[in-house]
N, C-alpha and C. Protein backbone atom coordinates (compact mmCIF):
# COMPACT_ATOMS: atom_id res chain seq x y z
N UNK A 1 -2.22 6.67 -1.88
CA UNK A 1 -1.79 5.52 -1.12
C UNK A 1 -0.44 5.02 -1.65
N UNK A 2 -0.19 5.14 -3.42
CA UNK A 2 0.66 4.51 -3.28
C UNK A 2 2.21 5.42 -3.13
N UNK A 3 1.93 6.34 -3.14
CA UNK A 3 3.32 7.35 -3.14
C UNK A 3 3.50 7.52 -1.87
N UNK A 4 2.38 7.36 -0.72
CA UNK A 4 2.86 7.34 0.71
C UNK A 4 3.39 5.82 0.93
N UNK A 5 3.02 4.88 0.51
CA UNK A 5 3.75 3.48 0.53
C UNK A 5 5.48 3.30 -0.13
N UNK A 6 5.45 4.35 -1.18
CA UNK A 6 7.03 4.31 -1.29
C UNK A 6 7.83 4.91 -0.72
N UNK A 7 7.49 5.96 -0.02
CA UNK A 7 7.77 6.99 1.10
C UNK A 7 7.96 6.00 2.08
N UNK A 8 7.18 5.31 2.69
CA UNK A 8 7.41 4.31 3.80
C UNK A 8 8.92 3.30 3.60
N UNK A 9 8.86 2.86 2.29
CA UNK A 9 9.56 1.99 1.97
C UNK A 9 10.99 2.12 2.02
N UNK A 10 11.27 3.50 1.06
CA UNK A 10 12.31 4.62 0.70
C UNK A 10 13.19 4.55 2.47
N UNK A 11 12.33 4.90 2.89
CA UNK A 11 12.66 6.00 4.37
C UNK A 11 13.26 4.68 5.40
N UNK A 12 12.65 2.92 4.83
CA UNK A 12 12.57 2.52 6.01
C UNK A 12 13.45 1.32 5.65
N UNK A 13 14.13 0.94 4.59
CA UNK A 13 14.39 -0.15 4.12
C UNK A 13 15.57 0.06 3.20
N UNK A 14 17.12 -0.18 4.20
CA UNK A 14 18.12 0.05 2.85
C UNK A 14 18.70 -1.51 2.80
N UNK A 15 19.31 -1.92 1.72
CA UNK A 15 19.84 -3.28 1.73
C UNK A 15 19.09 -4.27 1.70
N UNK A 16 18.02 -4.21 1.31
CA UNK A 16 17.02 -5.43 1.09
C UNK A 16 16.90 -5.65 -0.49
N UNK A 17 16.32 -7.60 0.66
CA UNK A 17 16.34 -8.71 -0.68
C UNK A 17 14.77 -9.02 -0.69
N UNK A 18 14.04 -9.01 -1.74
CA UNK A 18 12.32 -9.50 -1.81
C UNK A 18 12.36 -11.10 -1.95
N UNK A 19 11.88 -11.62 -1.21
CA UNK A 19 11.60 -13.53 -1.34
C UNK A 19 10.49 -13.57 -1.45
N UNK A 20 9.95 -14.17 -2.63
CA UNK A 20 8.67 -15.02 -3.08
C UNK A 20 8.37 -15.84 -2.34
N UNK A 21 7.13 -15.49 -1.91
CA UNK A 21 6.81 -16.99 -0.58
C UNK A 21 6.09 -17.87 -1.70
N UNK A 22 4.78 -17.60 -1.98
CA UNK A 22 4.04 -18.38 -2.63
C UNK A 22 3.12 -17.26 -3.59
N UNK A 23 2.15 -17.90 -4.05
CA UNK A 23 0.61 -17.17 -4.51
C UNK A 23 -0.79 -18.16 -4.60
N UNK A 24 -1.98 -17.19 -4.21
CA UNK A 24 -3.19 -18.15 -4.07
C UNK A 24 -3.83 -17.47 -5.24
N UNK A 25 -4.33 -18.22 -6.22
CA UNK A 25 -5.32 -17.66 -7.27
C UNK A 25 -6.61 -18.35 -7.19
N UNK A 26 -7.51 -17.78 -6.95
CA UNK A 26 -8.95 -18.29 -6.95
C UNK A 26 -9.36 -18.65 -8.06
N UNK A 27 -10.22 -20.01 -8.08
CA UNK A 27 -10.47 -20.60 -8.62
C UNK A 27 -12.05 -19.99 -9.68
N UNK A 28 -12.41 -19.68 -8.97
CA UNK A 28 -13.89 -19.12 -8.73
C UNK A 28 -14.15 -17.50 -9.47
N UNK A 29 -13.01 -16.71 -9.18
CA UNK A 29 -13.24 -15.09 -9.33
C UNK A 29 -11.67 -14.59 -10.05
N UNK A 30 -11.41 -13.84 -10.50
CA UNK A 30 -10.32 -13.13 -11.08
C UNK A 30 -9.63 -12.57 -9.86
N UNK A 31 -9.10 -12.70 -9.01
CA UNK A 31 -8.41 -12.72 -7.67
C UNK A 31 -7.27 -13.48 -7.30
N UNK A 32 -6.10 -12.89 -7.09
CA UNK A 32 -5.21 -13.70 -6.29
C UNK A 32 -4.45 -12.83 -4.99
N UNK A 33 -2.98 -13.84 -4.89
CA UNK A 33 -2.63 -12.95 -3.54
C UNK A 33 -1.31 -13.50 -3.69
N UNK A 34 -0.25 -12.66 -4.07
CA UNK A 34 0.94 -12.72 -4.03
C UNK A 34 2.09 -12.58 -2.78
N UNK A 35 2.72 -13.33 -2.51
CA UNK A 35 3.35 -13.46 -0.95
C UNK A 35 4.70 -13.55 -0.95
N UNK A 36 5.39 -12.34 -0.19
CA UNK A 36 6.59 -12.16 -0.49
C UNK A 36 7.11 -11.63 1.29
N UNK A 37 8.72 -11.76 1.46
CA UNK A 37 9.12 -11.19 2.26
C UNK A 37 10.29 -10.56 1.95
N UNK A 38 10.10 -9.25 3.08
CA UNK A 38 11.52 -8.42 2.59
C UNK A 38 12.16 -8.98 3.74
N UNK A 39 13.41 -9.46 3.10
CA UNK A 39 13.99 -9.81 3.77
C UNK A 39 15.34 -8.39 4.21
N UNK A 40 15.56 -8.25 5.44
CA UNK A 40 16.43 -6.81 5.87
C UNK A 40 17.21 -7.29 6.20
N UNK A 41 18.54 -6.21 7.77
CA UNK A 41 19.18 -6.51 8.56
C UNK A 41 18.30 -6.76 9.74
N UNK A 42 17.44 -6.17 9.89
CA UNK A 42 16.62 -6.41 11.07
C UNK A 42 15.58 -7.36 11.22
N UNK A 43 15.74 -8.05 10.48
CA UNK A 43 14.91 -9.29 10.27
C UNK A 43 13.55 -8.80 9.05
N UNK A 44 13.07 -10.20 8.77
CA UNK A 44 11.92 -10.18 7.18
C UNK A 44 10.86 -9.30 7.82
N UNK A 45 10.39 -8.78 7.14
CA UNK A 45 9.03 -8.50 6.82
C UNK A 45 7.55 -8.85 5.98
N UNK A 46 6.61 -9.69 6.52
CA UNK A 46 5.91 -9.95 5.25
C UNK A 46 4.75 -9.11 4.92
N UNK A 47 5.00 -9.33 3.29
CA UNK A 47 4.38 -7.97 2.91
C UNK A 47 3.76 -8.74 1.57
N UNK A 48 2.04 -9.06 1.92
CA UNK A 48 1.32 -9.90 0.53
C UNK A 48 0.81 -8.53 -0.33
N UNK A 49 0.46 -9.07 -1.38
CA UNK A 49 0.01 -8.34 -2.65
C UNK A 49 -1.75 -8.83 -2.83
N UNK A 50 -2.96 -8.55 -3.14
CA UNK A 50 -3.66 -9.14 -3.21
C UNK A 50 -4.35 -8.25 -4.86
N UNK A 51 -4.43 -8.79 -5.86
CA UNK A 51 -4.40 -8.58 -7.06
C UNK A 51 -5.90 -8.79 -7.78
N UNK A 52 -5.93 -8.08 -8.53
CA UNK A 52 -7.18 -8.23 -9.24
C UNK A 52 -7.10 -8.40 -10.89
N UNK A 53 -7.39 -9.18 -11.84
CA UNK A 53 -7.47 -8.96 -13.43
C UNK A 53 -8.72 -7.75 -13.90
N UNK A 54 -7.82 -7.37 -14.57
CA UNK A 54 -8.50 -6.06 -15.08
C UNK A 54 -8.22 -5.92 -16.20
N UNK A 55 -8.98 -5.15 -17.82
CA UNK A 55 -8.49 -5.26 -18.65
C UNK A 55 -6.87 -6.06 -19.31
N UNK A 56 -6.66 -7.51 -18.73
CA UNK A 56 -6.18 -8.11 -19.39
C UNK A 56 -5.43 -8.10 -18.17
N UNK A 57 -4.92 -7.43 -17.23
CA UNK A 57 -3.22 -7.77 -16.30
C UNK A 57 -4.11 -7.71 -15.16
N UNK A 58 -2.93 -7.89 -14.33
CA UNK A 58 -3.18 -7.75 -12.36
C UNK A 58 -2.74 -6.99 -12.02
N UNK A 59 -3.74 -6.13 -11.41
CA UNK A 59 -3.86 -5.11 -10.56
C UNK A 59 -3.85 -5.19 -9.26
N UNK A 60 -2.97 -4.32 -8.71
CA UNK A 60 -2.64 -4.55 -7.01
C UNK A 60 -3.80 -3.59 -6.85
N UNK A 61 -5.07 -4.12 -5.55
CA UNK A 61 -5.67 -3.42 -4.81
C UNK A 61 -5.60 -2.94 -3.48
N UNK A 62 -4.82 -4.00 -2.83
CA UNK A 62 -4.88 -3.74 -1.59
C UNK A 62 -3.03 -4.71 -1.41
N UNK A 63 -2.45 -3.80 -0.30
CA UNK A 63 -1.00 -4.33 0.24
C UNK A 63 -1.30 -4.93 1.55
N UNK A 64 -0.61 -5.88 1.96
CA UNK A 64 -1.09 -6.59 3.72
C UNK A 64 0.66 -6.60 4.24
N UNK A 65 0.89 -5.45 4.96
CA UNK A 65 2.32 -5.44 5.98
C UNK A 65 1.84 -5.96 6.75
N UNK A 66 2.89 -7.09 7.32
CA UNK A 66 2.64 -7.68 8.59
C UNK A 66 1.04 -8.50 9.17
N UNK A 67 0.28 -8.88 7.80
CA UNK A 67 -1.21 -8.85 7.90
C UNK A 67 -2.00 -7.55 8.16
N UNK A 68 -1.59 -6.83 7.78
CA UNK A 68 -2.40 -5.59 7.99
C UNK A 68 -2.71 -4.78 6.79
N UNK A 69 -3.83 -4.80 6.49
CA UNK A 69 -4.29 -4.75 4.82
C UNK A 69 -4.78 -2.46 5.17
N UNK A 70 -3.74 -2.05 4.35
CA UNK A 70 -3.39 -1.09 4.21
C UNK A 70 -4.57 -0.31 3.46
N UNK A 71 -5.70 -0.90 2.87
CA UNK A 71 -6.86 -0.40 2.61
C UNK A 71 -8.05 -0.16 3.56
N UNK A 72 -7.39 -0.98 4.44
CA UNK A 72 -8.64 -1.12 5.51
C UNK A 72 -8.14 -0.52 6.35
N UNK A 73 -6.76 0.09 6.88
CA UNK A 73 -6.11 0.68 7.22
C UNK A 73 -6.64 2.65 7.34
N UNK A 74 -6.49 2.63 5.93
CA UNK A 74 -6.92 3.86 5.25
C UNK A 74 -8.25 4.14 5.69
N UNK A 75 -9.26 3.35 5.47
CA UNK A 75 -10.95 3.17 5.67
C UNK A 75 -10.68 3.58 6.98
N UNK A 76 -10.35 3.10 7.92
CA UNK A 76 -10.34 3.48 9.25
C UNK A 76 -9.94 4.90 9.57
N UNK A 77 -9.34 5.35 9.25
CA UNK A 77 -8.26 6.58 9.18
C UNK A 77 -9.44 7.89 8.42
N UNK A 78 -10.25 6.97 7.39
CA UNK A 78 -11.14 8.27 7.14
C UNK A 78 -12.46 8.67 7.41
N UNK A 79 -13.01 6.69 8.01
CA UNK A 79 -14.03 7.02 8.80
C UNK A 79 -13.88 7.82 10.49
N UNK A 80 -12.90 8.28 10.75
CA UNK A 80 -12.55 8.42 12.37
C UNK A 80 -12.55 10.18 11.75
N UNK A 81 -11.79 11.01 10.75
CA UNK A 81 -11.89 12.19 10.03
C UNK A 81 -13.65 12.75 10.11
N UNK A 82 -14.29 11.57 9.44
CA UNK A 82 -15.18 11.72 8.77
C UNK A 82 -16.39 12.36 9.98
N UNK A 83 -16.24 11.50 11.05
CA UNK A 83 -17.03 11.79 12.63
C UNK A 83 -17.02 13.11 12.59
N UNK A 84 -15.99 14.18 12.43
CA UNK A 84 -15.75 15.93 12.71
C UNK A 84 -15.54 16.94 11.57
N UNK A 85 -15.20 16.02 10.37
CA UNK A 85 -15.52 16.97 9.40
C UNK A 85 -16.28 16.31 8.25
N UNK A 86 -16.16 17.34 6.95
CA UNK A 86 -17.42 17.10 6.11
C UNK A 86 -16.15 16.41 4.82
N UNK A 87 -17.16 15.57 4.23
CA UNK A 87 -16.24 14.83 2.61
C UNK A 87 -15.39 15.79 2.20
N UNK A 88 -15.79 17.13 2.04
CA UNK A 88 -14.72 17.88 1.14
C UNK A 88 -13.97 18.47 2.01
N UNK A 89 -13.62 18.37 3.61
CA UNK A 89 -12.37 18.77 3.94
C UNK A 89 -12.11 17.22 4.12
N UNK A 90 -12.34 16.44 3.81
CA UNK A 90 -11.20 15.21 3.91
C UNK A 90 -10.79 15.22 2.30
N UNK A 91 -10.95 15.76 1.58
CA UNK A 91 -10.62 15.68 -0.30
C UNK A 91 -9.43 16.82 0.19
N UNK A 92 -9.77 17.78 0.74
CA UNK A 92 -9.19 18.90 0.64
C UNK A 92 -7.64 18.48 1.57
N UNK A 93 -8.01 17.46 2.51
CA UNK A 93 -6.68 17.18 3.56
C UNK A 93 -6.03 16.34 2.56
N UNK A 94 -6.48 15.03 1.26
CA UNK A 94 -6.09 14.21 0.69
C UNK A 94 -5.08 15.12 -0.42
N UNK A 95 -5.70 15.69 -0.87
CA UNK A 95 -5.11 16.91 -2.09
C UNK A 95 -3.59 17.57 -1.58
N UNK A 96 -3.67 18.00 -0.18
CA UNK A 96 -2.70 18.34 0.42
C UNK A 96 -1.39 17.87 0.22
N UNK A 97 -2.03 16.44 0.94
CA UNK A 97 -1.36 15.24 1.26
C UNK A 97 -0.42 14.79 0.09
N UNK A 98 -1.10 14.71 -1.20
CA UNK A 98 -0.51 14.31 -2.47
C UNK A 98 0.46 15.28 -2.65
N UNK A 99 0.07 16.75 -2.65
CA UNK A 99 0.76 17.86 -3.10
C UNK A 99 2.41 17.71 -2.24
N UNK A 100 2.33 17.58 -1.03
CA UNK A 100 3.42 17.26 -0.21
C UNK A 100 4.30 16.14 -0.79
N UNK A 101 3.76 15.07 -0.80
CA UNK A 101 4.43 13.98 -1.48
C UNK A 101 5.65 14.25 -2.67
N UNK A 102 4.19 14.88 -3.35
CA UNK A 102 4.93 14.85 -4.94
C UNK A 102 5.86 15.75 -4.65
N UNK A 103 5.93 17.04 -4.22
CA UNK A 103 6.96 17.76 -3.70
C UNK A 103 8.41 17.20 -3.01
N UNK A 104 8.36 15.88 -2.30
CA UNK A 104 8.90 15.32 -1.27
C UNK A 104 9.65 14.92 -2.71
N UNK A 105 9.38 13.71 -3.43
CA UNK A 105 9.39 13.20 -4.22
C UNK A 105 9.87 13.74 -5.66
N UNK A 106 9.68 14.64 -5.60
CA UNK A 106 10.49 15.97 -6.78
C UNK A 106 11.73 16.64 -6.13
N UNK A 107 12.05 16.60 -4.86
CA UNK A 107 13.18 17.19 -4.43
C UNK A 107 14.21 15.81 -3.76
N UNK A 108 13.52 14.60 -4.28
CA UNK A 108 14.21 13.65 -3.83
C UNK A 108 14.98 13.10 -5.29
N UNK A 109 14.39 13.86 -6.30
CA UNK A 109 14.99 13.06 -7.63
C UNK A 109 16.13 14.24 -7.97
């Protein structure tokens, strides 16, 4: 997820500024939600962080472009796979997937 998210980013975003909107930290649970916009030429984008404490720091779990939470995103994307094939050709399409990347990503450095 996250090397296809910098791929997105890389490919889609030159000349940008990040603006801190706010953050919500729960009161209750080790949870917050960090809120930022990229600001472009083509106008902002908002793009929250929603974080978890984990051995001592915050951990990003899930990204929300535009309100659209990119985990749930994914979930969708592998329950719709999942209808026609079996767990290990969706490991086997994921494996791919990475292998491409990192490739992408090794001939980009």
């Amino acid at each position: 997820m996250g090397n296809n998210y910098l791929e997105r980013i890389k490919g889609n975003f030159q000349d940008i500024r990040i603006e801190y909107v706010g953050q919500e930290i729960s009161d209750s649970k080790p949870v917050a939600r960090v809120k930022t916009n990229i600001i472009r030429s083509t106008g902002p984008v908002s793009l929250d962080y929603s974080l978890r404490m984990r051995d001592g720091s915050w951990k990003i779990y899930d990204v929300y472009a535009e309100g659209v939470s990119l985990t749930q995103n994914y979930k969708s994307q592998f329950e719709k796979i999942l209808m026609n094939e079996t767990p290990a050709q969706l490991i086997v399409r994921l494996k791919k997937k990475v292998e491409e990347q990192e490739q992408n990503l090794a001939a980009a450095e």
